[in-house]
PDB file of N, CA and C in Angstrom:
ATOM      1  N   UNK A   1       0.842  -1.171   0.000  1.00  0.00           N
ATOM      2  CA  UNK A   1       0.000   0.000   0.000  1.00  0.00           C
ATOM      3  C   UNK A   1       0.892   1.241   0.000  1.00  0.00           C
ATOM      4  N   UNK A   2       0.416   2.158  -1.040  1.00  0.00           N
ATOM      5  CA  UNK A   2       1.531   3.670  -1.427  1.00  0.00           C
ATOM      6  C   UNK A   2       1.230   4.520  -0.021  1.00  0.00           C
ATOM      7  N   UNK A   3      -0.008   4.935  -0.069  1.00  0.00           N
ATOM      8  CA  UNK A   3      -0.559   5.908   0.935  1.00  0.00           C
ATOM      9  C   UNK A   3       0.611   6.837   0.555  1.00  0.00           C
ATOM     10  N   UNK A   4       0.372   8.092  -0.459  1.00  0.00           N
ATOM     11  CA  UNK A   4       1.197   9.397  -0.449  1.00  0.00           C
ATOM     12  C   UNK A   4      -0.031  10.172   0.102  1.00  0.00           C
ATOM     13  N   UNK A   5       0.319  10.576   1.219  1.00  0.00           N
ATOM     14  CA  UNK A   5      -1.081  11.691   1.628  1.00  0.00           C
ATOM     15  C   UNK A   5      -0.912  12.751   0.773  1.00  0.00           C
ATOM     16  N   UNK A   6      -1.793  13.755   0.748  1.00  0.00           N
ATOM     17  CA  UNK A   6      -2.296  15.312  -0.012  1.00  0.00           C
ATOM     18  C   UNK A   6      -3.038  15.760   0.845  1.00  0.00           C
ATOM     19  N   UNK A   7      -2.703  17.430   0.679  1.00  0.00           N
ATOM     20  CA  UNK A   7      -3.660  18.270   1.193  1.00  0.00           C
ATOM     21  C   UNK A   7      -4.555  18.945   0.240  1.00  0.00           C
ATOM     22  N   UNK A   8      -5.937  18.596   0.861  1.00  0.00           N
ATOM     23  CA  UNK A   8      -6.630  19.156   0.068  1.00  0.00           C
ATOM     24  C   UNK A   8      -7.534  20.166   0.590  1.00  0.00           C
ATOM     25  N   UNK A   9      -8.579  21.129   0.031  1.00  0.00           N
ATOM     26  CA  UNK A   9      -9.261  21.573   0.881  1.00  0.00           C
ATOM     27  C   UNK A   9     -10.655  21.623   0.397  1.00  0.00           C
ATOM     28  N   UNK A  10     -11.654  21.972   1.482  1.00  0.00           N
ATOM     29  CA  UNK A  10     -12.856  22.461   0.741  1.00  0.00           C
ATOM     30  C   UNK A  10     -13.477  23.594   0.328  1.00  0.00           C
ATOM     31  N   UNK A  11     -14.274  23.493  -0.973  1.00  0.00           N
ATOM     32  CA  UNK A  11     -14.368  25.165  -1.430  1.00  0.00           C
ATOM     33  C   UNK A  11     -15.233  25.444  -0.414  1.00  0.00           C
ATOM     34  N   UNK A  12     -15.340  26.602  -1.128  1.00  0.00           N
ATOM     35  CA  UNK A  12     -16.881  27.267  -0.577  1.00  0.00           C
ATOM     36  C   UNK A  12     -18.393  26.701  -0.721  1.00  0.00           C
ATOM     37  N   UNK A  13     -18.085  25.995  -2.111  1.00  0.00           N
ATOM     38  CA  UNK A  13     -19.587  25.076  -2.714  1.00  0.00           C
ATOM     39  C   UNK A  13     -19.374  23.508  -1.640  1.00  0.00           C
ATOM     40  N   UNK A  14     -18.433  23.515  -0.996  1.00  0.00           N
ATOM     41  CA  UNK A  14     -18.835  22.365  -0.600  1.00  0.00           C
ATOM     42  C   UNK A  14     -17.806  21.141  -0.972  1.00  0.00           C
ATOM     43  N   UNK A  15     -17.459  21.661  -2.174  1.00  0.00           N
ATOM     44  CA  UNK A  15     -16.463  20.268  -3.602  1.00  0.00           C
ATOM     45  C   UNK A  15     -14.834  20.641  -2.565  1.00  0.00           C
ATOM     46  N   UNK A  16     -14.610  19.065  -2.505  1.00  0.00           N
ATOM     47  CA  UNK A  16     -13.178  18.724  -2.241  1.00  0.00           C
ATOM     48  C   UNK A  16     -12.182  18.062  -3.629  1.00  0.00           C
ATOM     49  N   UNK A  17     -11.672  18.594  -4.527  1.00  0.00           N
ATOM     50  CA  UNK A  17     -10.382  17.936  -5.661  1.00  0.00           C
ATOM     51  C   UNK A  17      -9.644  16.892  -5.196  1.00  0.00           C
ATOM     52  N   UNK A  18      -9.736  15.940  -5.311  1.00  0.00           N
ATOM     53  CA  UNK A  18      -8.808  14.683  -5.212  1.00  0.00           C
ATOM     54  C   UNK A  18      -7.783  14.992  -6.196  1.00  0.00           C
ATOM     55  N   UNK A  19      -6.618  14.606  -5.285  1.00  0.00           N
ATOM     56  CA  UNK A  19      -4.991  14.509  -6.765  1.00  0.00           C
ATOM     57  C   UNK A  19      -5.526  13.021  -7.668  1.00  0.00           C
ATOM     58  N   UNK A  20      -4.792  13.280  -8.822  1.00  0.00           N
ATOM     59  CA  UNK A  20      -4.973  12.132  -9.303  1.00  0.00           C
ATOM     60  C   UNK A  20      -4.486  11.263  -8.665  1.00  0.00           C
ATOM     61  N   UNK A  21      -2.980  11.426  -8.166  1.00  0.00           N
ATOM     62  CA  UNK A  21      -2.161  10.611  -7.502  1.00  0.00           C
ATOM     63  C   UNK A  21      -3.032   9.116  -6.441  1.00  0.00           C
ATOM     64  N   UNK A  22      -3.515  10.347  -6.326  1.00  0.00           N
ATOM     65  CA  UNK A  22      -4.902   9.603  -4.623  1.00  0.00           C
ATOM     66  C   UNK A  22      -5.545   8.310  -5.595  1.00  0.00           C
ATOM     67  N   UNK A  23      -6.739   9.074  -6.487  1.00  0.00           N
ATOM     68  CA  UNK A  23      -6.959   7.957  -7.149  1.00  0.00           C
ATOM     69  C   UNK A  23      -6.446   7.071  -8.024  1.00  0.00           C
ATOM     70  N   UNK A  24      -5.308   7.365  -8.698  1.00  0.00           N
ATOM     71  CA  UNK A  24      -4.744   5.978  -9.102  1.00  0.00           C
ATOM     72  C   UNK A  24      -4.483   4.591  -8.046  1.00  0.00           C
ATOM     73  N   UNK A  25      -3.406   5.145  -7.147  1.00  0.00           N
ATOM     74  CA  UNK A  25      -3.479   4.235  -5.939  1.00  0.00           C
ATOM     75  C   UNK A  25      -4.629   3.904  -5.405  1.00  0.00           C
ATOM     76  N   UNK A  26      -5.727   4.099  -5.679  1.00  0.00           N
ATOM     77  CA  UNK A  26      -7.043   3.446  -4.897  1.00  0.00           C
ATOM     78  C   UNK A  26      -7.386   2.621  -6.328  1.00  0.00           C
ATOM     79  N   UNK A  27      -7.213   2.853  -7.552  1.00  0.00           N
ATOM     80  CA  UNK A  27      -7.414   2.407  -8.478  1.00  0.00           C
ATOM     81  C   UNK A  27      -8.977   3.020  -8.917  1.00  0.00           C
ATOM     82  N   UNK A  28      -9.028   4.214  -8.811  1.00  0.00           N
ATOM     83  CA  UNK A  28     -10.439   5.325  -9.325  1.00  0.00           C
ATOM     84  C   UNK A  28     -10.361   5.448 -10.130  1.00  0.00           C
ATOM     85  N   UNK A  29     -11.187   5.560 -11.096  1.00  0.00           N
ATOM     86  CA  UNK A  29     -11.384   5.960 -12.700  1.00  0.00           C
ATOM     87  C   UNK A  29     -11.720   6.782 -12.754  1.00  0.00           C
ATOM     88  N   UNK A  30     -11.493   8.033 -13.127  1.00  0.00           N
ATOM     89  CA  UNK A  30     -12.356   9.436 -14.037  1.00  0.00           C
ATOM     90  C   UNK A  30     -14.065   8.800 -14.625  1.00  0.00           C
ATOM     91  N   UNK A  31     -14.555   9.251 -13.658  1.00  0.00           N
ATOM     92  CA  UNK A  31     -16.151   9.069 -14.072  1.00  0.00           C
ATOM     93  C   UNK A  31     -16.554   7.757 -13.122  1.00  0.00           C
ATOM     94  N   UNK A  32     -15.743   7.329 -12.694  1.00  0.00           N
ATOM     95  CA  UNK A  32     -16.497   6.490 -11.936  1.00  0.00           C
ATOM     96  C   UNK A  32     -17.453   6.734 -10.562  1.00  0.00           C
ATOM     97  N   UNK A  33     -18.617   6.470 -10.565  1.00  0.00           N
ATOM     98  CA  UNK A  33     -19.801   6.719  -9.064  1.00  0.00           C
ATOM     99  C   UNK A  33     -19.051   6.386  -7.633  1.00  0.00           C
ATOM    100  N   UNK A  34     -19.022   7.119  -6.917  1.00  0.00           N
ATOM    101  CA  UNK A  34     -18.553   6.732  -5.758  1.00  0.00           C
ATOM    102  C   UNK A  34     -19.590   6.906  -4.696  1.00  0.00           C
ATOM    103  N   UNK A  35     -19.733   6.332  -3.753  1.00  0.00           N
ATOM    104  CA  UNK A  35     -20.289   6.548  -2.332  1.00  0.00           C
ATOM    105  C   UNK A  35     -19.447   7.289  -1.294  1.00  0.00           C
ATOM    106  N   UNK A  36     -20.106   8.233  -0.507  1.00  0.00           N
ATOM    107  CA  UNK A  36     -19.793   8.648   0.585  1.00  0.00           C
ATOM    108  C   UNK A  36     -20.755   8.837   1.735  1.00  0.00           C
ATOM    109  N   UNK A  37     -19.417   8.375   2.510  1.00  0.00           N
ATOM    110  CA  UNK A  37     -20.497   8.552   3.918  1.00  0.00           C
ATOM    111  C   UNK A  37     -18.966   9.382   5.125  1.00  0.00           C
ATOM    112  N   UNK A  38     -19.878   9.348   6.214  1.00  0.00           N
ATOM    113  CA  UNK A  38     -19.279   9.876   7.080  1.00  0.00           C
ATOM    114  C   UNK A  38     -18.655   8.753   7.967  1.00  0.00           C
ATOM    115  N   UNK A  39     -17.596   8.401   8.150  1.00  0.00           N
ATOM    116  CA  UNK A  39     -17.042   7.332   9.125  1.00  0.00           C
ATOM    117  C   UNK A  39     -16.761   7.741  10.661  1.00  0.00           C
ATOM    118  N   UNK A  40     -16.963   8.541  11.282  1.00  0.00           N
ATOM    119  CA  UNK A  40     -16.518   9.084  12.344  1.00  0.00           C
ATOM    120  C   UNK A  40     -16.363  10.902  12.399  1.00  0.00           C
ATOM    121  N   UNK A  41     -16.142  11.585  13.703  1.00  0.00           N
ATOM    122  CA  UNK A  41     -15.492  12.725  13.846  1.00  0.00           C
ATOM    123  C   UNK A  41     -14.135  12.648  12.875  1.00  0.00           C
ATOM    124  N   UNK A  42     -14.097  13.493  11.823  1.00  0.00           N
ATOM    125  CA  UNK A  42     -13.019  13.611  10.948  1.00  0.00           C
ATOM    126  C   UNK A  42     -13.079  12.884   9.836  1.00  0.00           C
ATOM    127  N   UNK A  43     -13.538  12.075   9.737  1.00  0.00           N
ATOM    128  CA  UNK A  43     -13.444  10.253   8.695  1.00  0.00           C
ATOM    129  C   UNK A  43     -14.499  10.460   7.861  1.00  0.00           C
ATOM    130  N   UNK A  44     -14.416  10.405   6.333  1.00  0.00           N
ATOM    131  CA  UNK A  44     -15.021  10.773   5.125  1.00  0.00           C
ATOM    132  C   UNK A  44     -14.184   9.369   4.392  1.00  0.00           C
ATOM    133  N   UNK A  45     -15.353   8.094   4.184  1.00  0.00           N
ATOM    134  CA  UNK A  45     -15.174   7.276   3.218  1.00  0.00           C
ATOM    135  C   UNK A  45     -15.780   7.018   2.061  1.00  0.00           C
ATOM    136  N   UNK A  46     -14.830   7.100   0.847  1.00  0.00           N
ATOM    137  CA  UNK A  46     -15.347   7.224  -0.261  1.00  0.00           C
ATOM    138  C   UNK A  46     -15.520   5.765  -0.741  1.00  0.00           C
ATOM    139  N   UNK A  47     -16.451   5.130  -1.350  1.00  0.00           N
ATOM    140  CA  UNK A  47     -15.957   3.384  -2.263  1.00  0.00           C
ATOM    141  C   UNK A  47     -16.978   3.641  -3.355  1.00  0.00           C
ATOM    142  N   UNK A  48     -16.579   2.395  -4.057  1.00  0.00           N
ATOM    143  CA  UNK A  48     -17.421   2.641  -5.538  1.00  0.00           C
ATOM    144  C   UNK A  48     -18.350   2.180  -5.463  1.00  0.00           C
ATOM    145  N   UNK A  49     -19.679   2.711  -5.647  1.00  0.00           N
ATOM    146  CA  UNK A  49     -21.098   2.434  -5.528  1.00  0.00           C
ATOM    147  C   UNK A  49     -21.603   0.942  -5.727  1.00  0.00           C
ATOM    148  N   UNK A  50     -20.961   0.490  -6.813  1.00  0.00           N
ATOM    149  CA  UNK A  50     -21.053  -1.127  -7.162  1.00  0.00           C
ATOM    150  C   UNK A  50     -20.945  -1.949  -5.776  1.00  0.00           C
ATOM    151  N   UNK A  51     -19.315  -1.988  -5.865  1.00  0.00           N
ATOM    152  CA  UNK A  51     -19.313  -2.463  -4.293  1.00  0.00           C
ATOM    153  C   UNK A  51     -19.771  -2.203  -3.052  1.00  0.00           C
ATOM    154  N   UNK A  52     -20.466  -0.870  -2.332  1.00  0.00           N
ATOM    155  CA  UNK A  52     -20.686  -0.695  -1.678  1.00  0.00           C
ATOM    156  C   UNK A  52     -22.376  -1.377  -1.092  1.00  0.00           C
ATOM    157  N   UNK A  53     -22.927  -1.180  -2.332  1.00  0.00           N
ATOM    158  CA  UNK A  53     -24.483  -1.769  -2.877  1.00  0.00           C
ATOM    159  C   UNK A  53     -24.428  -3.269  -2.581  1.00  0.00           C
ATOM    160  N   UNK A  54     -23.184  -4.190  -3.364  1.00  0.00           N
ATOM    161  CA  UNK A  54     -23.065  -5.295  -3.081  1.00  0.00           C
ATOM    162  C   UNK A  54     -22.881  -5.844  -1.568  1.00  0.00           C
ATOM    163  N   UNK A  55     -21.984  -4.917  -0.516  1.00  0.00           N
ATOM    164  CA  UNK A  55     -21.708  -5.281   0.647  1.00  0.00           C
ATOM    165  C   UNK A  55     -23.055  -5.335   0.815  1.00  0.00           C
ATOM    166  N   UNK A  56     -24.012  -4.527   0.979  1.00  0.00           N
ATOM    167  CA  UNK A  56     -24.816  -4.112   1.745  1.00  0.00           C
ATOM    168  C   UNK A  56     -26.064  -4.910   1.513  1.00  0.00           C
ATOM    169  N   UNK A  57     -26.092  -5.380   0.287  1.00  0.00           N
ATOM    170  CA  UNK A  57     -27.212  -6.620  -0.154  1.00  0.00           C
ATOM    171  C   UNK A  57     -26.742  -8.159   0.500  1.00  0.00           C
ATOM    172  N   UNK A  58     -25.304  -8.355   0.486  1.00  0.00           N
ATOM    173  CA  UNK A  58     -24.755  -9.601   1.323  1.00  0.00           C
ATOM    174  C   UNK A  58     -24.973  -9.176   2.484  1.00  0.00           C
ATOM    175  N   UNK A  59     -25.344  -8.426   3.477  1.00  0.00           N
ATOM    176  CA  UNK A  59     -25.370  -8.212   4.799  1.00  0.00           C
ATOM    177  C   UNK A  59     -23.906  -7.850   5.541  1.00  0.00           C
ATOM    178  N   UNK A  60     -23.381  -7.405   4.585  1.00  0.00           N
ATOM    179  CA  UNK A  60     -21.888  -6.771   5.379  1.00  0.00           C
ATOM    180  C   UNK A  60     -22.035  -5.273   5.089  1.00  0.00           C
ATOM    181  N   UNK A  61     -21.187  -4.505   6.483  1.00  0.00           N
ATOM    182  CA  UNK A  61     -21.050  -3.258   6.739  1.00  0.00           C
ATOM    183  C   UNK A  61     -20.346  -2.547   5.743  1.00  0.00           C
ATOM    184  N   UNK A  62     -20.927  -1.509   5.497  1.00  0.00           N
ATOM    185  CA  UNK A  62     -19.687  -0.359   4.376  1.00  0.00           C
ATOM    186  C   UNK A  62     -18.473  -0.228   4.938  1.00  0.00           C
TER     187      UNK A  62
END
């Protein structure tokens, strides 16, 4: 696992820019649907809608 952290920030609208860097190492595609939720105080997890849908129809946690 790379884990190069980035700083990023949030605008004013709300939108946070991911480096590409970020998503290659997660293996993200340009255009691909993602899910987000809130994981905790601080913790913002993103996964790809496919899979996340699938956990959640097998009865496993996001």
């Amino acid at each position: 696992m790379i884990r190069s952290p980035s700083e990023v920030t949030v605008g004013a609208d709300g939108l946070v820019a991911l480096p590409m860097s970020i998503l290659a190492e997660a293996g993200i595609n340009l255009g691909e649907t993602l899910l987000a939720f809130s994981d905790g105080d601080g913790q913002i997890v993103l996964r790809r809608l496919e899979e996340a849908v699938s956990d959640l129809i097998s009865g496993r946690p996001l």
